[in-house]
PDB file of N, CA and C in Angstrom:
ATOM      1  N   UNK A   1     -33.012 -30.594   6.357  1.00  0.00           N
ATOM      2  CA  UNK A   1     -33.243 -29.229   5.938  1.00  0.00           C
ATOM      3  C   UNK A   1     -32.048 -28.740   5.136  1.00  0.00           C
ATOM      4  N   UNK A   2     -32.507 -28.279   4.106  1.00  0.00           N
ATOM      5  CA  UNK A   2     -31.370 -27.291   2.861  1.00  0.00           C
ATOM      6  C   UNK A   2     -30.603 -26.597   4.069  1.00  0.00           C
ATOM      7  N   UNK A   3     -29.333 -26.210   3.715  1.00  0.00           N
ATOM      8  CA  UNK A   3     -28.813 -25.501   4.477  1.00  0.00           C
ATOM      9  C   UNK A   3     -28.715 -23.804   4.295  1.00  0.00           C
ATOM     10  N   UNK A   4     -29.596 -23.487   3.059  1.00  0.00           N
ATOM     11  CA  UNK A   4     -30.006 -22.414   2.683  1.00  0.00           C
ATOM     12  C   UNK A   4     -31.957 -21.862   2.845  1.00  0.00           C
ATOM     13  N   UNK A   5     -32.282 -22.956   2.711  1.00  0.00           N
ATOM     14  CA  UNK A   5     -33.566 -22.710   3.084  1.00  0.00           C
ATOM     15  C   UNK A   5     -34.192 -22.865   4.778  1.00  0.00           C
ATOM     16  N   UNK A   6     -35.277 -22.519   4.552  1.00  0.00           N
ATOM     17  CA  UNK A   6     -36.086 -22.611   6.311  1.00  0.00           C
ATOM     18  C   UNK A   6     -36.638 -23.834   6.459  1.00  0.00           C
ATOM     19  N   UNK A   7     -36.667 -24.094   7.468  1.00  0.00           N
ATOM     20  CA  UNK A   7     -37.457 -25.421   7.800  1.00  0.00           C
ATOM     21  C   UNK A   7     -38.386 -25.622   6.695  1.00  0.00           C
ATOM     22  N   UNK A   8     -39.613 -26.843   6.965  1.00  0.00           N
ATOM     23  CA  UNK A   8     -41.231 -26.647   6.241  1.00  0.00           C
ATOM     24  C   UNK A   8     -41.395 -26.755   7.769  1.00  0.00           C
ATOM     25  N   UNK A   9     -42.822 -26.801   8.299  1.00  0.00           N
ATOM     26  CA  UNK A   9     -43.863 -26.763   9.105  1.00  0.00           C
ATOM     27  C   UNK A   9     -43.667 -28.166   9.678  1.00  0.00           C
ATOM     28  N   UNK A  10     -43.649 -28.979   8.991  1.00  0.00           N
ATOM     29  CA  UNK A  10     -43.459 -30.666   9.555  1.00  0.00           C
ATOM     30  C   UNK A  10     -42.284 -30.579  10.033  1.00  0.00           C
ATOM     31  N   UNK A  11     -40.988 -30.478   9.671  1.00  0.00           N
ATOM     32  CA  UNK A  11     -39.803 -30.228  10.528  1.00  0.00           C
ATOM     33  C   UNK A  11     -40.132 -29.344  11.524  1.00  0.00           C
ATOM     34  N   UNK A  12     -40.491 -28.224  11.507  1.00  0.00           N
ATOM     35  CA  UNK A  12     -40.456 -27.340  13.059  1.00  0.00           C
ATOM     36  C   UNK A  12     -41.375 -27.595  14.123  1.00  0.00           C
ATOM     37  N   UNK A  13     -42.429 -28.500  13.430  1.00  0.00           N
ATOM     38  CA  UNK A  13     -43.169 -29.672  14.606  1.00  0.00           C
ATOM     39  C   UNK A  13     -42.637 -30.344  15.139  1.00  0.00           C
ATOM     40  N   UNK A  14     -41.561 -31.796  14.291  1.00  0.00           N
ATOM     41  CA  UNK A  14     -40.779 -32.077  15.029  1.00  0.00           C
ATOM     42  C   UNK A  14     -40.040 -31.518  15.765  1.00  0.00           C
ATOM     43  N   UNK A  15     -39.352 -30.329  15.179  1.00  0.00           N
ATOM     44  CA  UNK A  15     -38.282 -29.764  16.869  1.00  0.00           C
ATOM     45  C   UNK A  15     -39.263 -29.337  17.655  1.00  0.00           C
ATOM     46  N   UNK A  16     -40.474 -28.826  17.465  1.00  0.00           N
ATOM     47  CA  UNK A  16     -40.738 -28.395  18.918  1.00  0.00           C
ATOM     48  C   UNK A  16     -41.265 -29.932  19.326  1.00  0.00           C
ATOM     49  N   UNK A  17     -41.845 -30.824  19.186  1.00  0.00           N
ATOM     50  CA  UNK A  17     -42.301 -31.616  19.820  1.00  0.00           C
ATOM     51  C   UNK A  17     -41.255 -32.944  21.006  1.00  0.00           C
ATOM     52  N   UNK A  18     -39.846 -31.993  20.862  1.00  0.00           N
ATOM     53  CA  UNK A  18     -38.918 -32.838  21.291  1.00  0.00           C
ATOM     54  C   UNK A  18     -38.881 -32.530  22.990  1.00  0.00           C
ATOM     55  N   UNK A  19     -38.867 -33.724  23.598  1.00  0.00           N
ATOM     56  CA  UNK A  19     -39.538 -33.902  25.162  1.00  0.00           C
ATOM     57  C   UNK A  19     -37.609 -33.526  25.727  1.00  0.00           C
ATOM     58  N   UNK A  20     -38.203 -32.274  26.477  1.00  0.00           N
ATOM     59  CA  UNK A  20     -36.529 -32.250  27.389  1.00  0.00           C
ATOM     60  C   UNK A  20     -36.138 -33.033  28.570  1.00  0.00           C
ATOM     61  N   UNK A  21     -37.583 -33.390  29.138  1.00  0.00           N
ATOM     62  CA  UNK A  21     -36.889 -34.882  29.503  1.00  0.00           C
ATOM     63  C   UNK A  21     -36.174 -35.629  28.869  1.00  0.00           C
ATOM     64  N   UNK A  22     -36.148 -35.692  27.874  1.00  0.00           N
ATOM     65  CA  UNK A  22     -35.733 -37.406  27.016  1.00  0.00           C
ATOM     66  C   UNK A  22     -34.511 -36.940  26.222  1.00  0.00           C
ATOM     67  N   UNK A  23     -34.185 -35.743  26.362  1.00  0.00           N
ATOM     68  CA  UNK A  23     -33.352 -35.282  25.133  1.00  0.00           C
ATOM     69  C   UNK A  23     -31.931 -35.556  25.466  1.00  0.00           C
ATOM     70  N   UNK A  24     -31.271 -35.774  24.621  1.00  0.00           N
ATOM     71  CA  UNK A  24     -29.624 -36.233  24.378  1.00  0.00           C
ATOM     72  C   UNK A  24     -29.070 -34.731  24.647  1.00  0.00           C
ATOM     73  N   UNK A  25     -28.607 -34.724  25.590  1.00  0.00           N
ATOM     74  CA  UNK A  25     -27.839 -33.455  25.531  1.00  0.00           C
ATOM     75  C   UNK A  25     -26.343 -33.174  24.529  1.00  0.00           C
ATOM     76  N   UNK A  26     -26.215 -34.447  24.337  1.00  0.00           N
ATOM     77  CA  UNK A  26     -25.235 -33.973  23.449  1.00  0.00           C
ATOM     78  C   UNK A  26     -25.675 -33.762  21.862  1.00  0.00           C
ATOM     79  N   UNK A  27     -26.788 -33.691  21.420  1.00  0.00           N
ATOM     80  CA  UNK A  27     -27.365 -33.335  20.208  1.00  0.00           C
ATOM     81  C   UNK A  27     -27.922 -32.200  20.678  1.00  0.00           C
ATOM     82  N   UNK A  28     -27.736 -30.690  21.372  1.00  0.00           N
ATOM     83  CA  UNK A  28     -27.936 -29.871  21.535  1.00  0.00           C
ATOM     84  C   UNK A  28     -26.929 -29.309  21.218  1.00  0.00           C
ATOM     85  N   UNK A  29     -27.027 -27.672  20.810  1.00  0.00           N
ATOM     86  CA  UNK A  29     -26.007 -26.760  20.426  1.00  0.00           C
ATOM     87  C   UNK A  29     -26.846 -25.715  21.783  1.00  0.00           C
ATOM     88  N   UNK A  30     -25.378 -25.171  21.967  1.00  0.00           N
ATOM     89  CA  UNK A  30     -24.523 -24.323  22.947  1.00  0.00           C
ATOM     90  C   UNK A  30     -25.031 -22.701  22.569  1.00  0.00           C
ATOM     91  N   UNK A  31     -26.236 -22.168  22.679  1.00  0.00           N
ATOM     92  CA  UNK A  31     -25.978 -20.964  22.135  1.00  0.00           C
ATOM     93  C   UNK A  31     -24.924 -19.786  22.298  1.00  0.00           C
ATOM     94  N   UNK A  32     -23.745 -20.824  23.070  1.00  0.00           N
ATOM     95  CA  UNK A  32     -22.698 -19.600  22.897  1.00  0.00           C
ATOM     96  C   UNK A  32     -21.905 -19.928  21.662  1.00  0.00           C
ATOM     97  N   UNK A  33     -22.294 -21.236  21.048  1.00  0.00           N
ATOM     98  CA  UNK A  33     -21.338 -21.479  19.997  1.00  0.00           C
ATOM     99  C   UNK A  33     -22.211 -20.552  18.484  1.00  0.00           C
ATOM    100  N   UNK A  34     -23.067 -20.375  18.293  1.00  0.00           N
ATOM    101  CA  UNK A  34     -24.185 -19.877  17.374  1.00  0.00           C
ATOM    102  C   UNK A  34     -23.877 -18.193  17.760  1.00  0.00           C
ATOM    103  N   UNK A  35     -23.250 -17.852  16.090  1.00  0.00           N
ATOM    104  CA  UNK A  35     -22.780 -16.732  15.658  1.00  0.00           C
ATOM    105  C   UNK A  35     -24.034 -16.187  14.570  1.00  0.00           C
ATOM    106  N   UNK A  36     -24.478 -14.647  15.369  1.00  0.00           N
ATOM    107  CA  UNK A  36     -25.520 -14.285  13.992  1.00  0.00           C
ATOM    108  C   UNK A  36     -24.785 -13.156  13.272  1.00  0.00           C
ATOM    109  N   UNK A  37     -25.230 -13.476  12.116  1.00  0.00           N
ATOM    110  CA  UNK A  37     -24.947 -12.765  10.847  1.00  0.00           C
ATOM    111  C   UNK A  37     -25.285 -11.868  10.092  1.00  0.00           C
ATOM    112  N   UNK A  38     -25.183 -10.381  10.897  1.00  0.00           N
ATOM    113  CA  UNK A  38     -26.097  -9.296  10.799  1.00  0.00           C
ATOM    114  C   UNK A  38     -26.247  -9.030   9.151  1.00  0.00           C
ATOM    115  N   UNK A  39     -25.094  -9.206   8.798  1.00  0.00           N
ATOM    116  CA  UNK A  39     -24.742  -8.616   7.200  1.00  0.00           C
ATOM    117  C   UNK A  39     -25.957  -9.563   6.043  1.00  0.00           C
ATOM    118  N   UNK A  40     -26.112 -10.478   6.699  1.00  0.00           N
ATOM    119  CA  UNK A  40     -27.618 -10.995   5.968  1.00  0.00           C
ATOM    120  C   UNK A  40     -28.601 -10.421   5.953  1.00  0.00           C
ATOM    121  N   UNK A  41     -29.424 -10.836   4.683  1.00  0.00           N
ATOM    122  CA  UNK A  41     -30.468 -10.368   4.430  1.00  0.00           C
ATOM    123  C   UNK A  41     -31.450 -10.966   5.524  1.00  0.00           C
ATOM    124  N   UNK A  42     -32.463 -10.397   6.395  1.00  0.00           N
ATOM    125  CA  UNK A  42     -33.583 -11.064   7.363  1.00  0.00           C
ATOM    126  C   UNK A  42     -33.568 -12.836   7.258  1.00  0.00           C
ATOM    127  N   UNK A  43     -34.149 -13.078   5.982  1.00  0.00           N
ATOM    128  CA  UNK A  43     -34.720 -14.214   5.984  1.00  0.00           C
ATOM    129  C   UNK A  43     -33.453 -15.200   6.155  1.00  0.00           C
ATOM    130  N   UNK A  44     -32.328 -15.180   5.248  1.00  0.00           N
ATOM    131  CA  UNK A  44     -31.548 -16.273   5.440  1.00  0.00           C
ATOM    132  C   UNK A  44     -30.124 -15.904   6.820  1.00  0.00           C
ATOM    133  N   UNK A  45     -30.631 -14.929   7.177  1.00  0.00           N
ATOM    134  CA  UNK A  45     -30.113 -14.429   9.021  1.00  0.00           C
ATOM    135  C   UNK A  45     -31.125 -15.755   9.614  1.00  0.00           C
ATOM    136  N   UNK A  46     -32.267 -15.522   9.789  1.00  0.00           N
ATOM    137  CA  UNK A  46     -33.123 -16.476   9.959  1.00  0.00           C
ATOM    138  C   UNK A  46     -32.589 -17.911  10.028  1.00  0.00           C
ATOM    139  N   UNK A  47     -32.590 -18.621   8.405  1.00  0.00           N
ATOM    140  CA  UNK A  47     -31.956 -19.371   7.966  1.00  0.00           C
ATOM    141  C   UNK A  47     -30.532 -19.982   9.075  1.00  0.00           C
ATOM    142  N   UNK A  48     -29.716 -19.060   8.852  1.00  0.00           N
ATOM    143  CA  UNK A  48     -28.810 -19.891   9.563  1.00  0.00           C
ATOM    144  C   UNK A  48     -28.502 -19.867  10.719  1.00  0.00           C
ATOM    145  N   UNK A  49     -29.368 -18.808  11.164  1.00  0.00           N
ATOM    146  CA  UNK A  49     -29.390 -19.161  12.655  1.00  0.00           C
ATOM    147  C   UNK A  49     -29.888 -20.786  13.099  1.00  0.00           C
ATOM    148  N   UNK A  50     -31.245 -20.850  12.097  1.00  0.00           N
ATOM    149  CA  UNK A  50     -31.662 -22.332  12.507  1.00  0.00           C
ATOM    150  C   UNK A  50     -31.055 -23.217  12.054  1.00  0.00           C
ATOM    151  N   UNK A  51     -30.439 -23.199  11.071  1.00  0.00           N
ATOM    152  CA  UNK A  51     -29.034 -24.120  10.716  1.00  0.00           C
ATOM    153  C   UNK A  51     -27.872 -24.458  11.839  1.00  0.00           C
ATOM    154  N   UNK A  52     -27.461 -23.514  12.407  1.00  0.00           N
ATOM    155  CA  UNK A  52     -26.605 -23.764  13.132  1.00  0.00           C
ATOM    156  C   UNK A  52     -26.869 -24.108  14.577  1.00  0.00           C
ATOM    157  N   UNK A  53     -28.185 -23.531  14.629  1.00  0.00           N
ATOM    158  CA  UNK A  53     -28.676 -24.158  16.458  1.00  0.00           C
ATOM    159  C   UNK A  53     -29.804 -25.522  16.442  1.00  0.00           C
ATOM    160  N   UNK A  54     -30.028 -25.532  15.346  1.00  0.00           N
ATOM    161  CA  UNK A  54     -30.308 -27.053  14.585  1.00  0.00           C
ATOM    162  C   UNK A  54     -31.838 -27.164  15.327  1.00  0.00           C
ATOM    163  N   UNK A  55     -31.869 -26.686  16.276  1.00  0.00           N
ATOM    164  CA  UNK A  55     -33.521 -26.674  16.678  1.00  0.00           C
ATOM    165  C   UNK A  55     -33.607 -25.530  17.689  1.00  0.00           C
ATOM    166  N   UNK A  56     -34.106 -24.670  17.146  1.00  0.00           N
ATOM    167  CA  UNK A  56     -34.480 -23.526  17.850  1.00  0.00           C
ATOM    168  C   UNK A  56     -35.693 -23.268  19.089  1.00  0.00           C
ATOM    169  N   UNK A  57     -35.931 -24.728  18.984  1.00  0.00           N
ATOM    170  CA  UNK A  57     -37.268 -24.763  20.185  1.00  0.00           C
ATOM    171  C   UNK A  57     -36.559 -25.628  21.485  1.00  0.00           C
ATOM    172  N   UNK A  58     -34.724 -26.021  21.476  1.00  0.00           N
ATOM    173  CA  UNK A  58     -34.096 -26.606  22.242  1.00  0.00           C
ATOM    174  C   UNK A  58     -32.774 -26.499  21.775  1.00  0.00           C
ATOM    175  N   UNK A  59     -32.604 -25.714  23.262  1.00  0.00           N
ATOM    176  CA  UNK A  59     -30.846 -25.714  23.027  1.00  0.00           C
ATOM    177  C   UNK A  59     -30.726 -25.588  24.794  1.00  0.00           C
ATOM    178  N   UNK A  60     -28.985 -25.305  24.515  1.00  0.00           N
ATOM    179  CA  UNK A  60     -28.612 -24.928  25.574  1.00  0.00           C
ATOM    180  C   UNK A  60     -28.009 -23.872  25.902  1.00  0.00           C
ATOM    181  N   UNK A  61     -28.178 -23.259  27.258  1.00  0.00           N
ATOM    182  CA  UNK A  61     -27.611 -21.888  27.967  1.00  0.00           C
ATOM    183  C   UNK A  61     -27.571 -22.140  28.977  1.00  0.00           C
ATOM    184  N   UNK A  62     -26.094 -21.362  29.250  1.00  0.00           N
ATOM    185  CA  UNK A  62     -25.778 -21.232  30.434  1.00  0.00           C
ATOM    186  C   UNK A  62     -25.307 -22.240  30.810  1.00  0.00           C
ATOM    187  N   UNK A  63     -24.983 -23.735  29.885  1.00  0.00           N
ATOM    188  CA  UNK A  63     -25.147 -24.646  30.294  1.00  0.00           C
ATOM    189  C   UNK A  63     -26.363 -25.954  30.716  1.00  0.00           C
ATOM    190  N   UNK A  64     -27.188 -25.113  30.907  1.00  0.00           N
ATOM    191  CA  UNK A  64     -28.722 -25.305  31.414  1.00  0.00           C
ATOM    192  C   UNK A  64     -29.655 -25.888  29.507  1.00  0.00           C
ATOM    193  N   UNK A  65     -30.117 -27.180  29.885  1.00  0.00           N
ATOM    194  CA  UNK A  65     -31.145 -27.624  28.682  1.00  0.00           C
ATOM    195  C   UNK A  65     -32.414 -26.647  28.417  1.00  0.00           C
ATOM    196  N   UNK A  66     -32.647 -26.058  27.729  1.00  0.00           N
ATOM    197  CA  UNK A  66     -33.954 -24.681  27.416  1.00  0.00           C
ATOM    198  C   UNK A  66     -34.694 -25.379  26.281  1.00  0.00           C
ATOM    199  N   UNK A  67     -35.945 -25.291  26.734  1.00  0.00           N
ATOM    200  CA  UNK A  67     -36.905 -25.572  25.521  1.00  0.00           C
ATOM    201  C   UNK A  67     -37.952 -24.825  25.869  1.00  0.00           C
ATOM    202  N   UNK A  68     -38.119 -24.142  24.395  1.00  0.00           N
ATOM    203  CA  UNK A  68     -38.775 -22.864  24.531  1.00  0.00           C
ATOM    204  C   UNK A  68     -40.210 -22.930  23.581  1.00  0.00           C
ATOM    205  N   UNK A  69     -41.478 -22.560  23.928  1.00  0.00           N
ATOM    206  CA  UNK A  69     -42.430 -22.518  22.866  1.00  0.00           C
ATOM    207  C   UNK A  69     -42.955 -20.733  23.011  1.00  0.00           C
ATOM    208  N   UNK A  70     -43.810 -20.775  22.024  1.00  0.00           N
ATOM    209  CA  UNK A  70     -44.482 -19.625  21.657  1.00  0.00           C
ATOM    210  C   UNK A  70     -45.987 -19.162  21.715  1.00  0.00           C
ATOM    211  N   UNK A  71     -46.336 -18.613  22.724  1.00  0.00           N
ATOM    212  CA  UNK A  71     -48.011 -18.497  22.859  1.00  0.00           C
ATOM    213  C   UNK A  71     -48.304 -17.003  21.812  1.00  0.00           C
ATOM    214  N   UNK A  72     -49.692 -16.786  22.008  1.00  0.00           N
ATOM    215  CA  UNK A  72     -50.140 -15.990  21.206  1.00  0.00           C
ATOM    216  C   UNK A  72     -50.259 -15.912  19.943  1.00  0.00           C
ATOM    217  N   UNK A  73     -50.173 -14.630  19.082  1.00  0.00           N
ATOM    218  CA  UNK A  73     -49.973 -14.825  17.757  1.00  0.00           C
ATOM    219  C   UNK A  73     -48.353 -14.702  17.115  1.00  0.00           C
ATOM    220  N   UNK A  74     -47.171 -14.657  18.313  1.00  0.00           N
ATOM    221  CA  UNK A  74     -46.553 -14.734  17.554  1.00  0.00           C
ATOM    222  C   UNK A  74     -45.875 -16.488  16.797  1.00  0.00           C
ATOM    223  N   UNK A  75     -45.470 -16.174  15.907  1.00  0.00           N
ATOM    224  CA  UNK A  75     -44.673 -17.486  15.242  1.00  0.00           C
ATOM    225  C   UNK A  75     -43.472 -17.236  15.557  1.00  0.00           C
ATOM    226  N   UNK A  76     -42.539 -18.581  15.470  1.00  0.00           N
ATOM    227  CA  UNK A  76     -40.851 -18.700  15.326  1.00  0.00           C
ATOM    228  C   UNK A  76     -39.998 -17.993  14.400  1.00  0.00           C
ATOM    229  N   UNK A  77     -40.954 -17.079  13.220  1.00  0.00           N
ATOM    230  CA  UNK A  77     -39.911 -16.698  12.477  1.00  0.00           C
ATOM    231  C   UNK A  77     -39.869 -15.121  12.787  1.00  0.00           C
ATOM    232  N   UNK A  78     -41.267 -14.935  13.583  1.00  0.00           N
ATOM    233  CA  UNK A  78     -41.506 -13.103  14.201  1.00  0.00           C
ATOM    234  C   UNK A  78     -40.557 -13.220  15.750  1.00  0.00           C
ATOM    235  N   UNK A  79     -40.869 -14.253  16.096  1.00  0.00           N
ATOM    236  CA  UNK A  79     -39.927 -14.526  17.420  1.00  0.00           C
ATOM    237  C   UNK A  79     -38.469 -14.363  17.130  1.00  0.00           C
ATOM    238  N   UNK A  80     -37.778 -15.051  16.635  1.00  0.00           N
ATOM    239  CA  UNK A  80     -36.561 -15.099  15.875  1.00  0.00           C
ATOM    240  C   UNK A  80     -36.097 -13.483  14.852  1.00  0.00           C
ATOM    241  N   UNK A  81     -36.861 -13.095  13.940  1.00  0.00           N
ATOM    242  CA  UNK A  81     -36.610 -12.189  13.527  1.00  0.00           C
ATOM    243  C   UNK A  81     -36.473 -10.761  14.517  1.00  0.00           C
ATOM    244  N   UNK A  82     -37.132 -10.517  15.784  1.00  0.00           N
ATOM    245  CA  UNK A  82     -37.027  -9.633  16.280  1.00  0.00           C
ATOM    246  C   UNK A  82     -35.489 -10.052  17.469  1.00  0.00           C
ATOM    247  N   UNK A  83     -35.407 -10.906  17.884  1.00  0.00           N
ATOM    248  CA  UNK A  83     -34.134 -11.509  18.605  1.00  0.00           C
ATOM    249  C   UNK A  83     -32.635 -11.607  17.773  1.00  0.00           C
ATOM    250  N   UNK A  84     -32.560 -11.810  16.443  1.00  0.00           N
ATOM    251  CA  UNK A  84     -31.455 -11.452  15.566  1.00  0.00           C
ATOM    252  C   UNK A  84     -31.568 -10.331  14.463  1.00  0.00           C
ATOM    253  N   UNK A  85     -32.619  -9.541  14.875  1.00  0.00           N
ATOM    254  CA  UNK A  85     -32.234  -7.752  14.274  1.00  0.00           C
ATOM    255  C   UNK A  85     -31.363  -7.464  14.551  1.00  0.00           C
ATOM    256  N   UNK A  86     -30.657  -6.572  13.668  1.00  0.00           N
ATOM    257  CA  UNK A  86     -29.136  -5.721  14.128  1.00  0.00           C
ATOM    258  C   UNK A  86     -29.832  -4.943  14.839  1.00  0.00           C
ATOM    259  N   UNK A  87     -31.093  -4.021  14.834  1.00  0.00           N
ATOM    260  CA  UNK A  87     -31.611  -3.170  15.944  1.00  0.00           C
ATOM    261  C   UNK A  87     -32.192  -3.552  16.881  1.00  0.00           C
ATOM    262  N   UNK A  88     -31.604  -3.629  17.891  1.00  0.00           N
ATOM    263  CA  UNK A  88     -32.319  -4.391  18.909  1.00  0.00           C
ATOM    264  C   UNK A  88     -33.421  -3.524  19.321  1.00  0.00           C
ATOM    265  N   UNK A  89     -34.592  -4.362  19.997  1.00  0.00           N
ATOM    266  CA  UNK A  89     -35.705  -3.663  20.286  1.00  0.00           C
ATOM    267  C   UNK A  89     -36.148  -4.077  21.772  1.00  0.00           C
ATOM    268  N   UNK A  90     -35.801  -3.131  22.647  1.00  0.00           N
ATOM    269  CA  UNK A  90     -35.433  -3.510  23.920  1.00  0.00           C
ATOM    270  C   UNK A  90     -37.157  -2.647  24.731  1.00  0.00           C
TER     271      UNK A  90
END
């Protein structure tokens, strides 16, 4: 993936389709290390968030391996966009 652009659809299949059983924990990022970047524009806030947590459907917190999916109608980028707003929506 560009390091300016968003995934395509075939890449964000692969990350979500990654089994947390099986996963290398050390090819996970730390979401305490993943800094967001309010001063961006939405989309490439977006952007490097998934750049830098390298798969947003698996990381880690707390220490703890997290793999996360999405029911309903929302998608990863309405999921994501409301979680790195500067306004949070609590």
């Amino acid at each position: 993936m560009d390091n300016r652009k968003m995934p395509t659809i075939e890449e964000l299949q692969e990350m979500a389709a990654v089994d947390i059983r099986n996963v290398d924990k050390s090819t996970l990022v730390d979401l305490d290390d993943v800094e967001i970047h309010t001063e961006l524009p939405l989309e490439e806030r977006i952007a490097d968030y998934i750049r830098q947590v390298k798969n947003p459907y698996c990381h880690i917190s707390n220490g703890m391996i997290v793999k996360i999916s999405f029911a309903g109608q929302d998608t990863l980028e309405a999921c994501l966009s409301r979680c790195i707003s500067p306004e949070k929506k609590f």
